[in-house]
Protein backbone atom coordinates (compact mmCIF):
# COMPACT_ATOMS: atom_id res chain seq x y z
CA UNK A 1 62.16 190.35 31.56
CA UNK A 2 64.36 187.17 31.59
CA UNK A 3 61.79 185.02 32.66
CA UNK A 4 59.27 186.06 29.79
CA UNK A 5 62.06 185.15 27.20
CA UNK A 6 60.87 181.45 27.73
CA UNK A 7 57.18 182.59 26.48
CA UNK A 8 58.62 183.65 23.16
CA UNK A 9 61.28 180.54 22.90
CA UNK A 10 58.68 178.17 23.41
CA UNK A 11 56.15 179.49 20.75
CA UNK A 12 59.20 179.34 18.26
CA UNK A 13 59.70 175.99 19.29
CA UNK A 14 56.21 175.10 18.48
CA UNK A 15 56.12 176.76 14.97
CA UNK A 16 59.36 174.48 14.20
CA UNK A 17 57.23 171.18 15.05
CA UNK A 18 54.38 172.59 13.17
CA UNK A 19 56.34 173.40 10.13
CA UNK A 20 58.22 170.25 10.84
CA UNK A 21 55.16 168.11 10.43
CA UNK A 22 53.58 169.82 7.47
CA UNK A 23 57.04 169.95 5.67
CA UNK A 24 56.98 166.06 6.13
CA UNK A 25 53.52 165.44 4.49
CA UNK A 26 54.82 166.88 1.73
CA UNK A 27 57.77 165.15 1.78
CA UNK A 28 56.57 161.98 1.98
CA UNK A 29 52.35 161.58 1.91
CA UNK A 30 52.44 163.64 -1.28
CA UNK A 31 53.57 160.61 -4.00
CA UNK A 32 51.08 158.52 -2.43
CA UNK A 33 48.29 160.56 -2.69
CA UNK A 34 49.72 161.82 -5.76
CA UNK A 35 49.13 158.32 -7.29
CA UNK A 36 46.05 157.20 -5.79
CA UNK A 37 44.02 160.88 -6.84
CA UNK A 38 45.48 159.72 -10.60
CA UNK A 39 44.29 156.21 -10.67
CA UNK A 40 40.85 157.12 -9.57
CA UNK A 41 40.64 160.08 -11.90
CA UNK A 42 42.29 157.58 -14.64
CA UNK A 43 39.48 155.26 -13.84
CA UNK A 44 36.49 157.67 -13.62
CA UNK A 45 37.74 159.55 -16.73
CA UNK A 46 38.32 156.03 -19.08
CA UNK A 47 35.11 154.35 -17.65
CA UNK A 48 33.33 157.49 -19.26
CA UNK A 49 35.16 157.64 -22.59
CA UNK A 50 36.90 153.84 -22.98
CA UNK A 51 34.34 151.87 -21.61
CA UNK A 52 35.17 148.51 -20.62
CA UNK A 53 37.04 147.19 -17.40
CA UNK A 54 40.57 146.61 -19.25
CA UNK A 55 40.59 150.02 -20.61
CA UNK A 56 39.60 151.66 -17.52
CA UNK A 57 42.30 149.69 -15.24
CA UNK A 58 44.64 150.87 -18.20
CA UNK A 59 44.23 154.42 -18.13
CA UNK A 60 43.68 154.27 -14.20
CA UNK A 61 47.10 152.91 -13.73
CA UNK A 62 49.07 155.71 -16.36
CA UNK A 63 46.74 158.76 -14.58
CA UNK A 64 48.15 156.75 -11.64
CA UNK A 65 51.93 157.17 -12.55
CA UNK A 66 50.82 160.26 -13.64
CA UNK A 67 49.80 161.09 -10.24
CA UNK A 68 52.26 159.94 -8.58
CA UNK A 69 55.63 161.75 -10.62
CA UNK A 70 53.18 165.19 -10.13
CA UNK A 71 52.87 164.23 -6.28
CA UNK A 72 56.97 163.54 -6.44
CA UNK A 73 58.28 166.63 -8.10
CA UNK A 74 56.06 168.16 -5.47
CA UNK A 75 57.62 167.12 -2.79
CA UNK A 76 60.94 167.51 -4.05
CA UNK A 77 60.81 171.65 -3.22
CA UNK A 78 59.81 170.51 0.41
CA UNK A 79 62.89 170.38 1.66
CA UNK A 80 64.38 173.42 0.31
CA UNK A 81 61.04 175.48 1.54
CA UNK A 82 61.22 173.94 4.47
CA UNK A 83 64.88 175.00 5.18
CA UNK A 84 64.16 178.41 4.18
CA UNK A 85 61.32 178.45 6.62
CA UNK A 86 63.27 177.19 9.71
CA UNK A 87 65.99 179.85 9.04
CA UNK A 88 64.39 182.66 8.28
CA UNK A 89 62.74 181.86 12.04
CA UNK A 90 66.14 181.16 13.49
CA UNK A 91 66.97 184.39 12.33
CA UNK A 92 64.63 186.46 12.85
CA UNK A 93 62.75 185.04 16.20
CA UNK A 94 65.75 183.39 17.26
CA UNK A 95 68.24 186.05 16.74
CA UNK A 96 65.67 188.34 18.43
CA UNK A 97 66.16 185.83 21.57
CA UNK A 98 69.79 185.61 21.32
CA UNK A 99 69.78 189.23 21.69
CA UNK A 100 67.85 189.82 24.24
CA UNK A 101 69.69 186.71 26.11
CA UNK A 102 72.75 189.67 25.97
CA UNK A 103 71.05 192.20 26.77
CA UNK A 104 69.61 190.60 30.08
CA UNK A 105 73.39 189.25 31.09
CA UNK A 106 73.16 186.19 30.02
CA UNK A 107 74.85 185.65 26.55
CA UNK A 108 76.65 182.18 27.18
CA UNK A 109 78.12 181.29 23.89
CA UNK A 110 78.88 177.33 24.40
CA UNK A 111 75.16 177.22 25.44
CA UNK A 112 73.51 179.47 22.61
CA UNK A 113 76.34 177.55 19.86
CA UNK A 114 74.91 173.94 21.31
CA UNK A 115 71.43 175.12 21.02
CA UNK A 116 72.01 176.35 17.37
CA UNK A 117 73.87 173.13 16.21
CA UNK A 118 70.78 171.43 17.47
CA UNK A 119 68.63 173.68 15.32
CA UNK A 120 70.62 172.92 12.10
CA UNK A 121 71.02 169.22 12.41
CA UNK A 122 68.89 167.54 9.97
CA UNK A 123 65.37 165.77 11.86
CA UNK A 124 66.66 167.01 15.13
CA UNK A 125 64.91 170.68 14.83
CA UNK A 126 61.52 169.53 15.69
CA UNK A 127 63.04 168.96 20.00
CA UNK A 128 62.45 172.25 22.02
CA UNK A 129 66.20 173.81 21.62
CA UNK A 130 65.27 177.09 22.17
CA UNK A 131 63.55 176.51 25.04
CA UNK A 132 66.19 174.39 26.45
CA UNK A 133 68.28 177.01 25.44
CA UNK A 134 66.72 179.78 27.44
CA UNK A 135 66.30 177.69 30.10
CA UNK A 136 69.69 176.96 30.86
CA UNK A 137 71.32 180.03 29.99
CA UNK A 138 69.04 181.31 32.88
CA UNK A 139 70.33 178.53 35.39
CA UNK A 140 73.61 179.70 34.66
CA UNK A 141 73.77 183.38 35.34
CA UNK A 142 71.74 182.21 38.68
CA UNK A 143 74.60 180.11 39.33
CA UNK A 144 77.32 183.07 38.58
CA UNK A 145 75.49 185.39 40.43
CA UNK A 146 75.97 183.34 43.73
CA UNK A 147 79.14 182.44 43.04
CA UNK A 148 79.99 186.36 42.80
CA UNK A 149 78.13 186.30 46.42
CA UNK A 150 80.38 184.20 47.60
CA UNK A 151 78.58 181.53 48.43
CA UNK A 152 79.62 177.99 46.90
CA UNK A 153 75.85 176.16 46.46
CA UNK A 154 74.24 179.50 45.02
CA UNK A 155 74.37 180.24 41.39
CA UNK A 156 75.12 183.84 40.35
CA UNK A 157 73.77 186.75 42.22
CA UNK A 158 75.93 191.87 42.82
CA UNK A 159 76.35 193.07 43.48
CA UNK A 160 75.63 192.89 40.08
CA UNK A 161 73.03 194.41 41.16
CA UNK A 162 75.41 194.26 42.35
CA UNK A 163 75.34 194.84 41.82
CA UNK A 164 74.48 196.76 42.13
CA UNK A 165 73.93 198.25 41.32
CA UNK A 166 73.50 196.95 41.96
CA UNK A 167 75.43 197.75 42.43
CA UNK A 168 73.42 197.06 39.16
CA UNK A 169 75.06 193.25 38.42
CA UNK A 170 78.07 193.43 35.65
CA UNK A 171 76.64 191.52 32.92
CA UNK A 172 78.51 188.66 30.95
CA UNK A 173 78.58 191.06 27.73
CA UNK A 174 82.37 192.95 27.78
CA UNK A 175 81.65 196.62 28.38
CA UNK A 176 82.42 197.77 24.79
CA UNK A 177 78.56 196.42 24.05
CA UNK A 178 76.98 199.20 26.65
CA UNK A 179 76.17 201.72 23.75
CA UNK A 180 74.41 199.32 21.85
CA UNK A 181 71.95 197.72 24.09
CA UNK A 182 69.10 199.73 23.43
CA UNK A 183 69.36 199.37 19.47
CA UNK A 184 69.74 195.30 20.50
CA UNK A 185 66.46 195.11 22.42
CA UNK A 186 64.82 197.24 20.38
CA UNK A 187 65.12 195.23 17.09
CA UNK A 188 64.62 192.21 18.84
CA UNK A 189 61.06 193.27 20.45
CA UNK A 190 60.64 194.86 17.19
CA UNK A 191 61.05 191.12 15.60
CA UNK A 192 59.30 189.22 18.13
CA UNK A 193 55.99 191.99 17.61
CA UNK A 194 56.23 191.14 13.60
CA UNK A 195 55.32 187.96 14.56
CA UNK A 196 52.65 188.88 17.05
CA UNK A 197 54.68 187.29 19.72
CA UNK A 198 54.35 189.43 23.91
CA UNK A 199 57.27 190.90 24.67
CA UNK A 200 56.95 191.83 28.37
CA UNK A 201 53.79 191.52 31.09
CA UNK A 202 52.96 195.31 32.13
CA UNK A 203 53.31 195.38 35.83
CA UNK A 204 50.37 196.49 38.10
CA UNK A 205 53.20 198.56 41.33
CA UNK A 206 52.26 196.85 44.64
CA UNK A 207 49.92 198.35 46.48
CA UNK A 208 51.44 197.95 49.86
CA UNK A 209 55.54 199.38 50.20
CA UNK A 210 57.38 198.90 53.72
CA UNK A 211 60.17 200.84 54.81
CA UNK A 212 62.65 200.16 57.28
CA UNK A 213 65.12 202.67 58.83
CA UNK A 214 67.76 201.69 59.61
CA UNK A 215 67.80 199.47 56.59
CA UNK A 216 70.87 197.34 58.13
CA UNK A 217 70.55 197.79 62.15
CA UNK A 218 73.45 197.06 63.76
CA UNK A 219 73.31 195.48 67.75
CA UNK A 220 70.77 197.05 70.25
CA UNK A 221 69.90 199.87 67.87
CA UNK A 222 66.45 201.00 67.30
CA UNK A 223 64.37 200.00 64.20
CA UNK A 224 61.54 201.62 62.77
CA UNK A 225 59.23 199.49 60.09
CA UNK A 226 56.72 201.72 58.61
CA UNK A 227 53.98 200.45 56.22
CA UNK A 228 52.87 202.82 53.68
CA UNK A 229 49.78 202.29 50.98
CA UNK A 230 49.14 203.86 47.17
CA UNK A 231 45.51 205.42 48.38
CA UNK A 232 43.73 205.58 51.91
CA UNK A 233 42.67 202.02 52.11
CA UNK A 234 45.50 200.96 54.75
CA UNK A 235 43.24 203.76 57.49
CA UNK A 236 40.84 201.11 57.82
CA UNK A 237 43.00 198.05 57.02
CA UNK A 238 43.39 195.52 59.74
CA UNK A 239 47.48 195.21 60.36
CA UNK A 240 49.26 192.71 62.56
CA UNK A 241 52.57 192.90 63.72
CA UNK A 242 54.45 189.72 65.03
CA UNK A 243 57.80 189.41 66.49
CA UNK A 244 59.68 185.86 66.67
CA UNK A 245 56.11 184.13 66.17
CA UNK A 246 54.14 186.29 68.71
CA UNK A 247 51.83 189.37 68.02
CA UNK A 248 52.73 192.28 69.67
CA UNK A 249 50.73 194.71 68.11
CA UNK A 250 47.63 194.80 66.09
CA UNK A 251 45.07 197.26 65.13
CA UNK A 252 43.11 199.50 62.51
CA UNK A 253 45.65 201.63 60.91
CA UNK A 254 48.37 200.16 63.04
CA UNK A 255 51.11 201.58 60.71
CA UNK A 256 54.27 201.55 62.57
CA UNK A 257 56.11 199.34 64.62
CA UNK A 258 59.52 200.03 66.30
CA UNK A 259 61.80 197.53 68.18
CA UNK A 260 65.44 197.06 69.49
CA UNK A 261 68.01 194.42 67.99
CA UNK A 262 69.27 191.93 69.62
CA UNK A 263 73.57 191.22 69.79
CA UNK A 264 75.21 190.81 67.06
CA UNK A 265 74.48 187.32 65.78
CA UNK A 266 70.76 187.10 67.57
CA UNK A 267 68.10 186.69 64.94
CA UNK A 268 65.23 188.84 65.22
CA UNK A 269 61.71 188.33 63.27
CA UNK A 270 59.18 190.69 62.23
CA UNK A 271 56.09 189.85 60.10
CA UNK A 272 53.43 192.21 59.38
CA UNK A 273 50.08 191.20 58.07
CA UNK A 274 47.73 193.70 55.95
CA UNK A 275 44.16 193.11 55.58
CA UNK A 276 42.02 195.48 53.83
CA UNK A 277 39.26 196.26 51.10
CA UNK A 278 41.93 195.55 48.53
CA UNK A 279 42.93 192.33 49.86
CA UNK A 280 45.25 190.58 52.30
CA UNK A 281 49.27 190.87 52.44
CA UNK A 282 51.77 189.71 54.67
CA UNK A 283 55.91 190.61 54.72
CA UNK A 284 57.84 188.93 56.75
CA UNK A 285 61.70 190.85 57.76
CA UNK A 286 64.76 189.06 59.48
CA UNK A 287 66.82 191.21 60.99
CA UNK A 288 70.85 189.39 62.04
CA UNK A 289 72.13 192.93 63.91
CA UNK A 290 75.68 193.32 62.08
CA UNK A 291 78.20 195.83 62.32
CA UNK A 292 80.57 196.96 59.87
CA UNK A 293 83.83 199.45 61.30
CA UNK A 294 85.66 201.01 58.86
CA UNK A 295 89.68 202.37 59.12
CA UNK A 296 91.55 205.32 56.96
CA UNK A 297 95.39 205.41 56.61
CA UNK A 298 96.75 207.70 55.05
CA UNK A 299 100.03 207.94 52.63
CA UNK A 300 101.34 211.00 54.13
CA UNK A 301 105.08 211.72 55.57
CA UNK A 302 105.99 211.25 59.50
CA UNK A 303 109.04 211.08 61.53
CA UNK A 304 110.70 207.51 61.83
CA UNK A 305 109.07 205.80 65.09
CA UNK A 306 106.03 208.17 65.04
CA UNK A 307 103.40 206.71 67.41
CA UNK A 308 100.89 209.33 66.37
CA UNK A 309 98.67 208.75 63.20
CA UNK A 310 99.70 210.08 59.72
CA UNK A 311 97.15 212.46 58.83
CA UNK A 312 95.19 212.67 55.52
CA UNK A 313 96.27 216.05 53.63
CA UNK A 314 94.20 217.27 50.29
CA UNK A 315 95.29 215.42 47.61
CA UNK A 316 97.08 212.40 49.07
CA UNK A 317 96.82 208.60 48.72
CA UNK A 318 94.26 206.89 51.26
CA UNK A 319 93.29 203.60 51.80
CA UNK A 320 90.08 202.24 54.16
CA UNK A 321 89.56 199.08 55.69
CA UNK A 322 85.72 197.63 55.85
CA UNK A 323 86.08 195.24 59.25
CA UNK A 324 82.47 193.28 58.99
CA UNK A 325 81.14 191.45 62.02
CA UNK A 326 78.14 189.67 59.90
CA UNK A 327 76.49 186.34 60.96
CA UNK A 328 74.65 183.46 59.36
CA UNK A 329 73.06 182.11 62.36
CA UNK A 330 75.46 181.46 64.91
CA UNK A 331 78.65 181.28 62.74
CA UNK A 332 80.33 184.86 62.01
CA UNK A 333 80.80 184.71 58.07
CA UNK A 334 84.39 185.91 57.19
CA UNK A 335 85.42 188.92 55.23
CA UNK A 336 86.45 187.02 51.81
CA UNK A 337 82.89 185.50 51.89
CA UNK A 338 81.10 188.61 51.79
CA UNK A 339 80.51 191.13 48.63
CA UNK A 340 81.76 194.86 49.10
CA UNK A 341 79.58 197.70 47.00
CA UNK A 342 81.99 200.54 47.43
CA UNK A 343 80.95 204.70 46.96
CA UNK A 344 83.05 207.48 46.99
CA UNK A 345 80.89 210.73 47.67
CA UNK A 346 77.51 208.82 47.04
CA UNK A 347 78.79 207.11 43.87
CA UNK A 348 79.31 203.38 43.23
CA UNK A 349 82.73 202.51 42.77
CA UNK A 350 82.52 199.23 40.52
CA UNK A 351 86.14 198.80 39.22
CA UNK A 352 86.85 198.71 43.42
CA UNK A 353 83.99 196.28 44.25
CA UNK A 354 83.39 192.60 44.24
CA UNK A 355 83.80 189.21 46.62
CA UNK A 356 86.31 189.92 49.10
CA UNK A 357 87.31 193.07 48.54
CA UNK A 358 86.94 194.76 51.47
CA UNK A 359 89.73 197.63 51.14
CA UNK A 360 89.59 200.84 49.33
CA UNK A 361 92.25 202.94 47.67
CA UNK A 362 92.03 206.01 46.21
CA UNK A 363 94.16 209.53 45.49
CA UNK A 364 92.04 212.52 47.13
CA UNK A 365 90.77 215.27 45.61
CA UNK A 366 93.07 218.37 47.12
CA UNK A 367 89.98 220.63 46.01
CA UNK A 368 87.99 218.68 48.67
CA UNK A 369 88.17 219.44 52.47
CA UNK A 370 87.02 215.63 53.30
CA UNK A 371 86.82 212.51 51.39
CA UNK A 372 83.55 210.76 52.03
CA UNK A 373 83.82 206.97 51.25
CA UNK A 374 81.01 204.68 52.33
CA UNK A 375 80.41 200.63 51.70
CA UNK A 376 77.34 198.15 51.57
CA UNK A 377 77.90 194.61 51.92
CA UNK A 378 76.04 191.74 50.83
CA UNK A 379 75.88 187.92 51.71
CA UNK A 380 74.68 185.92 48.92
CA UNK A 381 71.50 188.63 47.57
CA UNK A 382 70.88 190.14 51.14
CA UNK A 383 72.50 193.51 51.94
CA UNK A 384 73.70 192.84 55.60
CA UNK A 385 75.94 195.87 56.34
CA UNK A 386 76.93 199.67 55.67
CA UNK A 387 79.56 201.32 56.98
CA UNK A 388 80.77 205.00 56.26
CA UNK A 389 83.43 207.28 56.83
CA UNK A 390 84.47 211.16 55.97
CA UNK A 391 88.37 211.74 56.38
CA UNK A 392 89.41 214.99 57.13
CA UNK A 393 91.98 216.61 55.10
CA UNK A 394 94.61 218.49 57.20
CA UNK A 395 96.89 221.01 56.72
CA UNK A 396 100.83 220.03 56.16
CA UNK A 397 103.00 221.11 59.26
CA UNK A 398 106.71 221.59 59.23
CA UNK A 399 108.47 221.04 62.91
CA UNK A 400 112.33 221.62 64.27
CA UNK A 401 114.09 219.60 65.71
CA UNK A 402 117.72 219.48 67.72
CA UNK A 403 120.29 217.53 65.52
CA UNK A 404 122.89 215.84 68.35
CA UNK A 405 126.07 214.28 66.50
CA UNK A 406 126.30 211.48 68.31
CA UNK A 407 122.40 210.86 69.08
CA UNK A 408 121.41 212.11 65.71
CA UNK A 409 117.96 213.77 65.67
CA UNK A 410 116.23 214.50 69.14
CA UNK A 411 112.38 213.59 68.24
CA UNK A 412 111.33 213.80 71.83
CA UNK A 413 110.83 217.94 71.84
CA UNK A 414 110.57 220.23 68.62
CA UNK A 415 112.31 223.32 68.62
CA UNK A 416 109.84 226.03 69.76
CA UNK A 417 109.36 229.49 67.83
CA UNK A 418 112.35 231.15 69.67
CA UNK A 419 115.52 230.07 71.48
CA UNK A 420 118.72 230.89 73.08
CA UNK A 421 122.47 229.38 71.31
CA UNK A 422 124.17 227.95 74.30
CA UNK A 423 127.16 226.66 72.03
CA UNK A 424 128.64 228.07 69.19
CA UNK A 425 126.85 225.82 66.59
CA UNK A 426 123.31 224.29 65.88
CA UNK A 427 122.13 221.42 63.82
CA UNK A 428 118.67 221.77 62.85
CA UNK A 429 116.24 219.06 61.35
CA UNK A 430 113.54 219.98 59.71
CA UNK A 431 110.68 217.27 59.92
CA UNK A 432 107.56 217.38 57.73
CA UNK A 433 104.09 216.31 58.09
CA UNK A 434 101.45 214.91 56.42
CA UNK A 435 103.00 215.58 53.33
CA UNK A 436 102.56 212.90 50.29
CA UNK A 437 104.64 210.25 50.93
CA UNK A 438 105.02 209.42 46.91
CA UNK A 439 105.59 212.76 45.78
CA UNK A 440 108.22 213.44 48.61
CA UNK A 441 109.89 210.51 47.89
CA UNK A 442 110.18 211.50 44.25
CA UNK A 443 111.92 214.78 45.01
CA UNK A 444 108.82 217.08 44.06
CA UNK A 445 108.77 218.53 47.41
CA UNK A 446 112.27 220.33 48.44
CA UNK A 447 113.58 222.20 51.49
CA UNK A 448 114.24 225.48 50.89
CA UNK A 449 116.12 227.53 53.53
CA UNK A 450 116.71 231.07 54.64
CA UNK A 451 118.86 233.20 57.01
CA UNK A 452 117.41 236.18 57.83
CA UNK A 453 115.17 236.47 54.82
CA UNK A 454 117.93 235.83 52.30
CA UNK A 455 118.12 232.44 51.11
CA UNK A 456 120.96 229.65 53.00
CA UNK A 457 122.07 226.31 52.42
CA UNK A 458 124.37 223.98 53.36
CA UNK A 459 126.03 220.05 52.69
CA UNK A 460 123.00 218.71 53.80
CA UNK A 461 120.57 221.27 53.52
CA UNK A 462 118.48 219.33 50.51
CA UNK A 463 117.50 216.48 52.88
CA UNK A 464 116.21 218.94 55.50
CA UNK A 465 119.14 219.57 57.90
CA UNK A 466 121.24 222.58 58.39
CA UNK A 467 124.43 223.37 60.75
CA UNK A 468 124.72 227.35 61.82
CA UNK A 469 128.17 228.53 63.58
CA UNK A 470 128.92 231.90 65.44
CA UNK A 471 131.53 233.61 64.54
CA UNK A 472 133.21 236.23 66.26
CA UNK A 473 131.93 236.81 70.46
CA UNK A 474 128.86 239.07 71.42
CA UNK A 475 125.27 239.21 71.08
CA UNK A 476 122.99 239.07 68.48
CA UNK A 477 119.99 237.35 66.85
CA UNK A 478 119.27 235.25 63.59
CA UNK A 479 116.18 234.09 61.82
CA UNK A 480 116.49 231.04 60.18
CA UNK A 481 113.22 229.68 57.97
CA UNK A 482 112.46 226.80 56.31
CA UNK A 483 109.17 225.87 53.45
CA UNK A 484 108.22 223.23 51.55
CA UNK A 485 105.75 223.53 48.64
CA UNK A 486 104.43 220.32 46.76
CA UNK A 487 104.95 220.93 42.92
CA UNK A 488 102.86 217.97 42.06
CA UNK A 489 99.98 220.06 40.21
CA UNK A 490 97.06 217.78 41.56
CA UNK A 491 98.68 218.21 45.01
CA UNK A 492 99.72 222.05 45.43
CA UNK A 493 97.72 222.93 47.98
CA UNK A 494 100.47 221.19 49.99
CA UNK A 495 102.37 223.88 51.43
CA UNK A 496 104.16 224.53 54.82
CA UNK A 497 106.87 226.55 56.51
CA UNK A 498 108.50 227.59 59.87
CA UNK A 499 110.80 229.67 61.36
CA UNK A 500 113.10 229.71 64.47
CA UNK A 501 114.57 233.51 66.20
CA UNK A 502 118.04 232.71 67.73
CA UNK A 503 119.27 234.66 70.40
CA UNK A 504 123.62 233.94 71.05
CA UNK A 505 125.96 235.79 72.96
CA UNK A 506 126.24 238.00 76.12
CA UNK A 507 124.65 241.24 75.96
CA UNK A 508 127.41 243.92 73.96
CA UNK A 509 126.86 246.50 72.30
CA UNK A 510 128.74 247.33 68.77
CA UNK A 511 129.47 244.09 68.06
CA UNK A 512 129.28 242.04 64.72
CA UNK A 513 128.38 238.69 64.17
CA UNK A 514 128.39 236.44 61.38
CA UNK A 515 125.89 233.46 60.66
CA UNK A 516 126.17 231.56 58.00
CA UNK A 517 125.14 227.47 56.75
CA UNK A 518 127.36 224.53 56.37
């Protein structure tokens, strides 16, 4: 569509010379002719009724003047009627182009305002502005769109298609004009059809479509080109298959070809060739095996010096890492040069996406048992990588631990579910897992203790530890407990306890013992 706007640009930049050169006969061919139409009338008029050949130059030259002040006050409403032409085209025509120029992405107001003030300057109009107009807002958004690629000789180019969606591409226009596009490019084809002017080309769909699976291969993997045809004609089509230059395959209805990659960075070539009843067509496919590894941390709660991995829970912060090994040839392109279409559960992720940005943070869903996050990435226009991930959401744990006064906590064992007082005190820790870090750290999730079902506490007992004495001498047993439930509503589900039997004493009968926190 934003090629065909130079069709209708052009045409309005022929009317303008047209006008332009009718507008200036009358401006200044019309007191001529005005005079020399009076003097012959004058003369043909006074030769019939004043003969003689003084009284025919006479009335020749006043028909002449005559003439010639008609011819003048003529030309005098040329200029206004010729300004009212030119804008009502600039308006209409040329307002209809500006707005499709924004709808396509490519409203650049210091070109469109130079292309105007060369429409309004006086005997300037007639030079092909709106052409030039069109033409170089065009050369622009090329050039954006490769710099968005990444890429410092290319023009513009995402992801907008990137983008997209392309990753449609982000257009120029700020978001707020969205709603209105379709009311924008309707007027404006309605315009450009008042004056008989095409819109768009109606597009005959290709007969021939190719599919590739994998559509990004990594190294030594498999790869599957399949030609498919609209109607049987390809069943008695000729097809050629070439690898690097050489034909490796080639038959009637030869349909499919399948071949391994190379390493990462070795170039591979296919071209396939196509000829039937309908005509011949060719594709050629490079293939540069890449391979893009993606990480997940998670912003969940561990003991100091853990050497495990923090595990994702429902509902917690997350963060992935895209690591792309991508090549241009022999040189590995680097991860700021390359353009990052992020998804989250098979939807594009724009405000996340873009040159260089190659990590992706998000808060979970805690109604969600996984979080599915997956990435394409482009070099310049060409897709060259995907990469995808599901992280599992586990459950939060809680874990005891020994509390030494002198060593502090012992992290090398937990506690396990029952145990035997050799002393006559305990310091317990209570650790927790894969709880959110934020919300911990903002006092949301609490430690709440208990001593045989009823609830216990102690000096220290809000930052998870708790000190139990014996009192008294012979045997007995204690439950202590401990929970922790998230009161962030959008993280609830995060809930965990534990509890630890303690046996003390020799074995008495009749005795009493007392338990209680510090």
């Amino acid at each position: 569509m934003k090629y065909m706007l130079l069709l209708p640009a052009f045409i309005l930049d022929l009317l303008q010379f047209a006008f332009m050169i009718m507008f200036a006969v009358l401006q200044f061919v019309t007191p001529v002719g005005g005079g020399i139409g009076g003097a012959a009338a004058g003369a043909a008029l006074c030769y019939q009724n004043a003969p003689g050949i003084w009284a025919a130059l006479w009335a020749a030259g006043q028909c002449g003047v005559a003439g010639a002040l008609a011819g003048a006050g003529l030309s005098a409403f040329a200029i206004p009627i010729g300004a009212a032409v030119d804008v009502a085209l600039s308006i209409t025509i040329g307002g209809g182009i500006i707005a499709l120029l924004a709808f396509e992405g490519m409203f650049y107001p210091q070109i469109i305002i130079k292309g105007f003030l060369g429409e309004v300057t006086p005997f300037m109009n007639f030079l092909p502005f709106w052409s030039w107009m069109v033409w170089k807002c065009m050369r622009e958004k090329k050039k954006e769109d490769g710099m968005r690629a990444g890429t410092v000789k290319q023009a513009l180019s995402f992801v907008k298609e990137n983008l997209p969606a392309q990753q449609k591409r982000a257009p120029l226009m700020p978001s707020r004009f969205n709603d209105i596009r379709p009311a924008i490019k309707g007027a404006a084809l309605a315009l450009l059809l008042i004056f008989g002017m095409p819109t768009h080309a109606q597009t005959v769909p290709d007969p021939v479509q190719y599919i590739v699976t994998p559509e990004t291969p990594g190294a030594n993997e498999t790869v599957l080109i399949e030609v498919q045809g609209v109607g049987s004609f390809l069943g008695s089509a000729d097809i050629t298959w070439k690898q690097d230059g050489k034909t490796v395959k080639n038959g009637i209805g030869e349909r499919n070809y399948t071949f391994v990659t190379g390493a990462l960075g070795q170039k591979t070539s296919v071209t396939v060739s196509v000829d039937s009843n309908q005509g011949f067509f060719t594709r050629n496919f490079t293939f540069n095996p890449s391979r893009i590894n993606l990480l997940w941390e998670a912003y969940t709660t561990v003991p100091p010096l853990y050497k495990g991995k923090a595990l994702y829970s429902a509902g917690s912060d997350y963060k992935v890492v895209a690591f792309p090994t991508v090549y241009s040839g022999s040189s590995r392109i680097t991860s700021n040069a390359l353009n990052y279409q992020w998804f989250y559960r098979d939807d594009p992720v724009p405000e996340a996406s873009g040159l260089g940005r190659f990590t992706f943070s998000r808060t979970g869903d805690q109604l969600q048992q996984s979080e599915n996050v997956a990435v394409d990435v482009y070099y310049g226009a060409a897709k060259v990588g995907h990469g995808e991930l599901s992280v599992p959401a586990s459950d939060p744990i809680i874990l005891l631990y020994s509390r030494d006064a002198l060593r502090g906590t012992l992290y090398d064992t937990a506690l396990p579910a029952a145990i035997s007082l050799v002393g006559a005190e305990l310091t317990v820790q209570a650790e927790p897992y894969y709880f959110s870090t934020a919300t911990k750290r903002s006092g949301m999730i609490p430690f709440v203790w208990t001593l045989n079902g009823e609830p216990a506490s102690g000096p220290d007992s809000a930052s998870g530890i708790l000190t139990l004495r014996q009192s008294g001498s012979g045997t007995g047993s204690a439950t202590i407990g401990v929970s922790m439930q998230n009161n962030n509503p959008d993280q609830f589900v995060q809930t965990a306890s534990i509890s630890l039997h303690i046996e003390f004493g020799a074995t008495q009968s009749n005795s009493l013992f007392n338990f209680f926190g510090l």
